[in-house]
PDB file of N, CA and C in Angstrom:
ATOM      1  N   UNK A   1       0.823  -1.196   0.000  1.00  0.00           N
ATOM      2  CA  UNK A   1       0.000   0.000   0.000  1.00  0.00           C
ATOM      3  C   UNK A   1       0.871   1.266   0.000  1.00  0.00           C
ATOM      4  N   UNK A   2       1.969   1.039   0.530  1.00  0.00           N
ATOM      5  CA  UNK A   2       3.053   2.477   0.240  1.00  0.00           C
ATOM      6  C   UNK A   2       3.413   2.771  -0.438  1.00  0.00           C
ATOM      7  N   UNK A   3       3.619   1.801  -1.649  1.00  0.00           N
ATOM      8  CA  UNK A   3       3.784   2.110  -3.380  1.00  0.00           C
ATOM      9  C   UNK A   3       2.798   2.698  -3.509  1.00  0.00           C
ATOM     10  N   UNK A   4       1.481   2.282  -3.393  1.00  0.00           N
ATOM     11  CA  UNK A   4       0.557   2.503  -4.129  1.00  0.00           C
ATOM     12  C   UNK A   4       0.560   4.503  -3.630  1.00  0.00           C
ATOM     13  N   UNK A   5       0.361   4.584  -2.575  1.00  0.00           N
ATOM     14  CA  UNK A   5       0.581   6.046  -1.790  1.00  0.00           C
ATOM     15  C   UNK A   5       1.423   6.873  -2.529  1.00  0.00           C
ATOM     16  N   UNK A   6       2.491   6.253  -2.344  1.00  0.00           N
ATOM     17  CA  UNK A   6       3.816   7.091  -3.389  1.00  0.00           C
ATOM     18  C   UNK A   6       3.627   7.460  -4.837  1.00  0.00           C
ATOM     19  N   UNK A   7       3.024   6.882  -4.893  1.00  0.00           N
ATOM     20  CA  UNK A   7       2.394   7.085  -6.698  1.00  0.00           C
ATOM     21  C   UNK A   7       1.053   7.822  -6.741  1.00  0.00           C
ATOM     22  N   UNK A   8       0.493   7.688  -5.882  1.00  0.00           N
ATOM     23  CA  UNK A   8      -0.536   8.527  -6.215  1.00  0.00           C
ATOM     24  C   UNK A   8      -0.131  10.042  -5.808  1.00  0.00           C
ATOM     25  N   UNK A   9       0.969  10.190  -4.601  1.00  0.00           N
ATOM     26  CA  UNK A   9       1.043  11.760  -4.272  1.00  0.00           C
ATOM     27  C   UNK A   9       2.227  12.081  -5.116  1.00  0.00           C
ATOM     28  N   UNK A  10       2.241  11.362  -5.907  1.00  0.00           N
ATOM     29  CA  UNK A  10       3.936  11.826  -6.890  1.00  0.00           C
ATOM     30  C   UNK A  10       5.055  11.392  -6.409  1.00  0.00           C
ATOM     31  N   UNK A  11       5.655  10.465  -5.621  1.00  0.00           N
ATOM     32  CA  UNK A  11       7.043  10.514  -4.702  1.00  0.00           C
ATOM     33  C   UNK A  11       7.702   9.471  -6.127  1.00  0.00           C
ATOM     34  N   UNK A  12       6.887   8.282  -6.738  1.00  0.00           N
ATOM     35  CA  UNK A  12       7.365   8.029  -7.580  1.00  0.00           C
ATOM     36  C   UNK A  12       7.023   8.310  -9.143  1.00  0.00           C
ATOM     37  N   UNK A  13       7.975   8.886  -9.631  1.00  0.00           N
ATOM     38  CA  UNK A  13       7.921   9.136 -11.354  1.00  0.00           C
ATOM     39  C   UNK A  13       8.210   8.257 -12.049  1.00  0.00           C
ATOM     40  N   UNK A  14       7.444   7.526 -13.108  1.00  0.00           N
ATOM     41  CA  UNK A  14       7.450   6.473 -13.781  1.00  0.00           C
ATOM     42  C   UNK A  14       6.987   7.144 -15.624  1.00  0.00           C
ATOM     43  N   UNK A  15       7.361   6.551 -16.536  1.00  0.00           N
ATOM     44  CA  UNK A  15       7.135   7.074 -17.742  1.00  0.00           C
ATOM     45  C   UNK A  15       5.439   7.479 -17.804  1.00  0.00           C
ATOM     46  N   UNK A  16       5.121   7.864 -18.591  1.00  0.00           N
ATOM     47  CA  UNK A  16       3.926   8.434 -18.521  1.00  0.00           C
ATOM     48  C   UNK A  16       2.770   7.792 -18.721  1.00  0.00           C
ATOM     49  N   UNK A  17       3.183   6.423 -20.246  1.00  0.00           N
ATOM     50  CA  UNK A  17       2.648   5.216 -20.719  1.00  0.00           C
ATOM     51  C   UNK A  17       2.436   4.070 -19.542  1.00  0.00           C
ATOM     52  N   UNK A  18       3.529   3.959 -18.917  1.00  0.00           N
ATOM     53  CA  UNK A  18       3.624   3.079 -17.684  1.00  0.00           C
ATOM     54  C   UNK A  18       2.333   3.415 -16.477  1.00  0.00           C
ATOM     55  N   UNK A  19       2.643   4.582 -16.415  1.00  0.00           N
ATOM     56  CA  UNK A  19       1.981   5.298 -14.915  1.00  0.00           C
ATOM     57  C   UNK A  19       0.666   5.360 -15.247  1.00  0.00           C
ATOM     58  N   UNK A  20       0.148   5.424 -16.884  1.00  0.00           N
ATOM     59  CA  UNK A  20      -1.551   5.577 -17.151  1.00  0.00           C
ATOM     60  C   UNK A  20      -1.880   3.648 -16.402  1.00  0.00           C
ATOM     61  N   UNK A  21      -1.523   2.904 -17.232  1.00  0.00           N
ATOM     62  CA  UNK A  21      -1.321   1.750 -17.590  1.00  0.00           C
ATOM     63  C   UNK A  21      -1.515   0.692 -15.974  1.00  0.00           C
ATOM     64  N   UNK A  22      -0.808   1.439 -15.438  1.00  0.00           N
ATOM     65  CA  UNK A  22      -0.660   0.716 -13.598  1.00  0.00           C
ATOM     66  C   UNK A  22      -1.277   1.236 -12.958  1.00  0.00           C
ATOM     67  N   UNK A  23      -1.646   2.846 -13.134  1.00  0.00           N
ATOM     68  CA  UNK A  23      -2.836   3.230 -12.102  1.00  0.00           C
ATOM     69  C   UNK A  23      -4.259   2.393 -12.619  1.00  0.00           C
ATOM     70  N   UNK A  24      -4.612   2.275 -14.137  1.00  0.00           N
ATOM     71  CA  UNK A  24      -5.436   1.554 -14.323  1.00  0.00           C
ATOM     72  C   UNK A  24      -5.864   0.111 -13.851  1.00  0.00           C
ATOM     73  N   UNK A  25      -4.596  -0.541 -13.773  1.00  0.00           N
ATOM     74  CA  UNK A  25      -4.713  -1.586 -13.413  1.00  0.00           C
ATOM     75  C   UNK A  25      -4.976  -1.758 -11.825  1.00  0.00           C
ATOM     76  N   UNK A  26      -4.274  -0.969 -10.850  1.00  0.00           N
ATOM     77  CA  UNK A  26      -4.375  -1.012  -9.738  1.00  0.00           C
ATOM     78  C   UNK A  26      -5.784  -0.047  -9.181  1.00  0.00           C
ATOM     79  N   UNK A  27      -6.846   0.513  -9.745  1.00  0.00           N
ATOM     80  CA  UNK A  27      -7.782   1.089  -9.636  1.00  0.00           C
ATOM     81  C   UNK A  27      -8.853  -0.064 -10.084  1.00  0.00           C
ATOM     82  N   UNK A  28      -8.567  -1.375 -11.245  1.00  0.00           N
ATOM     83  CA  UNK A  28      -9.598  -2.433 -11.400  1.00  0.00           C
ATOM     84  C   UNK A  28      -9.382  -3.530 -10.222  1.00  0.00           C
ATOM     85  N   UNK A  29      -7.886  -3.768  -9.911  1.00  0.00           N
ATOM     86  CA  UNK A  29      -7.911  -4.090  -8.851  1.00  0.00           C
ATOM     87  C   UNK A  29      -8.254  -4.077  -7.741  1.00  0.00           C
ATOM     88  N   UNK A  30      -8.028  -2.855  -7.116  1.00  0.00           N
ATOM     89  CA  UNK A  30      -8.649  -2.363  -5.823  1.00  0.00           C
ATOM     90  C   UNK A  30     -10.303  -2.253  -5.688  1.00  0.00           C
ATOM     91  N   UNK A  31     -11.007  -1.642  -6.954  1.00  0.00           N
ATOM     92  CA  UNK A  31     -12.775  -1.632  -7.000  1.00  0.00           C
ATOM     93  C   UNK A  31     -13.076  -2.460  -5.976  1.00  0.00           C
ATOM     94  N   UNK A  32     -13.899  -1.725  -5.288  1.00  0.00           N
ATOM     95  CA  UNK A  32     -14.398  -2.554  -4.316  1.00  0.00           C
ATOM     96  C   UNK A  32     -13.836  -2.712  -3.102  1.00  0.00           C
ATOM     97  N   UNK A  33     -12.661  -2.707  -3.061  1.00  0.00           N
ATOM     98  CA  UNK A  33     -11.798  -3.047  -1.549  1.00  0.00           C
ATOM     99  C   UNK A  33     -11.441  -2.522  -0.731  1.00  0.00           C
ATOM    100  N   UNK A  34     -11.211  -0.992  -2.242  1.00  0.00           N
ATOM    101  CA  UNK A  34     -10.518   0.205  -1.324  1.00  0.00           C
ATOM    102  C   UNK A  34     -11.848   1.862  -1.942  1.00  0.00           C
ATOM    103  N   UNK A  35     -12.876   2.688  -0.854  1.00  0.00           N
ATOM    104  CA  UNK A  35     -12.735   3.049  -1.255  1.00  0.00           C
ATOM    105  C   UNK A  35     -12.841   4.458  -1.998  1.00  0.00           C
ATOM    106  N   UNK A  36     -13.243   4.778  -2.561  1.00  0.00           N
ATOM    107  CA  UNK A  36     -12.669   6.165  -3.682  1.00  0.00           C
ATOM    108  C   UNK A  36     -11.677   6.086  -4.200  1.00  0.00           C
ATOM    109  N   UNK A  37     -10.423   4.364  -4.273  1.00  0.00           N
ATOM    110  CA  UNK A  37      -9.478   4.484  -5.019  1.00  0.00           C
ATOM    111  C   UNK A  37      -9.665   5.263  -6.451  1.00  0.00           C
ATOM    112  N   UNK A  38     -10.672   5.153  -6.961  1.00  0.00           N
ATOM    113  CA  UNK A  38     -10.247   6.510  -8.157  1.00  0.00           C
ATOM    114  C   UNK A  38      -9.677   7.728  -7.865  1.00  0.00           C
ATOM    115  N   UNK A  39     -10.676   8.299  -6.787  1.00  0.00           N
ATOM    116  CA  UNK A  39      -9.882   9.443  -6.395  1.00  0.00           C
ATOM    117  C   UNK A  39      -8.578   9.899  -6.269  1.00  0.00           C
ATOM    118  N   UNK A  40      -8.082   8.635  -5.643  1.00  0.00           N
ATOM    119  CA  UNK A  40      -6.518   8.638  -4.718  1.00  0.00           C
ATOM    120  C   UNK A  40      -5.308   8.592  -5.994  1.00  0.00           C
ATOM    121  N   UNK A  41      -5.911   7.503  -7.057  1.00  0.00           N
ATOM    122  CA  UNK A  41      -5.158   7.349  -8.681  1.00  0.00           C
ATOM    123  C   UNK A  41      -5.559   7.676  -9.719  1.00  0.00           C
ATOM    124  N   UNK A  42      -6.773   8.220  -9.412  1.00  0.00           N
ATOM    125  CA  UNK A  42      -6.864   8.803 -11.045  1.00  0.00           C
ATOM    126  C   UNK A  42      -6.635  10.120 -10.846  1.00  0.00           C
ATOM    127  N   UNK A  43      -6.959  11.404 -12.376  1.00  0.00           N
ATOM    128  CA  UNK A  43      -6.671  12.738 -12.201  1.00  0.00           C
ATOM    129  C   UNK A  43      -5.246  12.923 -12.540  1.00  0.00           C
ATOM    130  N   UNK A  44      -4.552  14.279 -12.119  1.00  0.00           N
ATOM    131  CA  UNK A  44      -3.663  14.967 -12.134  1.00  0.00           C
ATOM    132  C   UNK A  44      -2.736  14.042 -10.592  1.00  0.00           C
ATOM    133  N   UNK A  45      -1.722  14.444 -10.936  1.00  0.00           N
ATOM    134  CA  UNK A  45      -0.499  13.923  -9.847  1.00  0.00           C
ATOM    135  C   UNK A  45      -0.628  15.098  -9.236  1.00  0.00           C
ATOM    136  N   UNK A  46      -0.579  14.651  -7.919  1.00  0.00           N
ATOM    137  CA  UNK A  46      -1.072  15.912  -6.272  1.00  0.00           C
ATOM    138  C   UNK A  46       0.482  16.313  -5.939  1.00  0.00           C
ATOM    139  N   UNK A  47       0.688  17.623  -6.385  1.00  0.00           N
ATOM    140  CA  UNK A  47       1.733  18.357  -6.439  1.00  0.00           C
ATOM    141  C   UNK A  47       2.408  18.131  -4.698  1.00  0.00           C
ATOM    142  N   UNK A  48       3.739  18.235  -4.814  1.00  0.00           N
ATOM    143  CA  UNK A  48       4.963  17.586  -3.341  1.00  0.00           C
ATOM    144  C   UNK A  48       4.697  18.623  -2.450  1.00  0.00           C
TER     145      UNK A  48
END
């Protein structure tokens, strides 16, 4: 879950193709488990 954190508030930068691609995946993943995970990964990257 601290990856997932780090990526959503920006701590990690990943190519741009990559970062659409894994938030997607980790937002079909999570549905349901976690939520408003859209909120937390989708949108704009939440400035440092």
């Amino acid at each position: 879950m601290e990856f997932i954190i780090a990526l959503a508030i920006g701590k990690i930068r990943l190519h741009k193709e990559i970062d659409e691609k894994l938030r997607g995946n980790i937002i079909q993943a999570l549905q349901g488990k976690v939520q408003d995970v859209g909120l937390l990964l989708g949108g704009e990257i939440a400035p440092i």
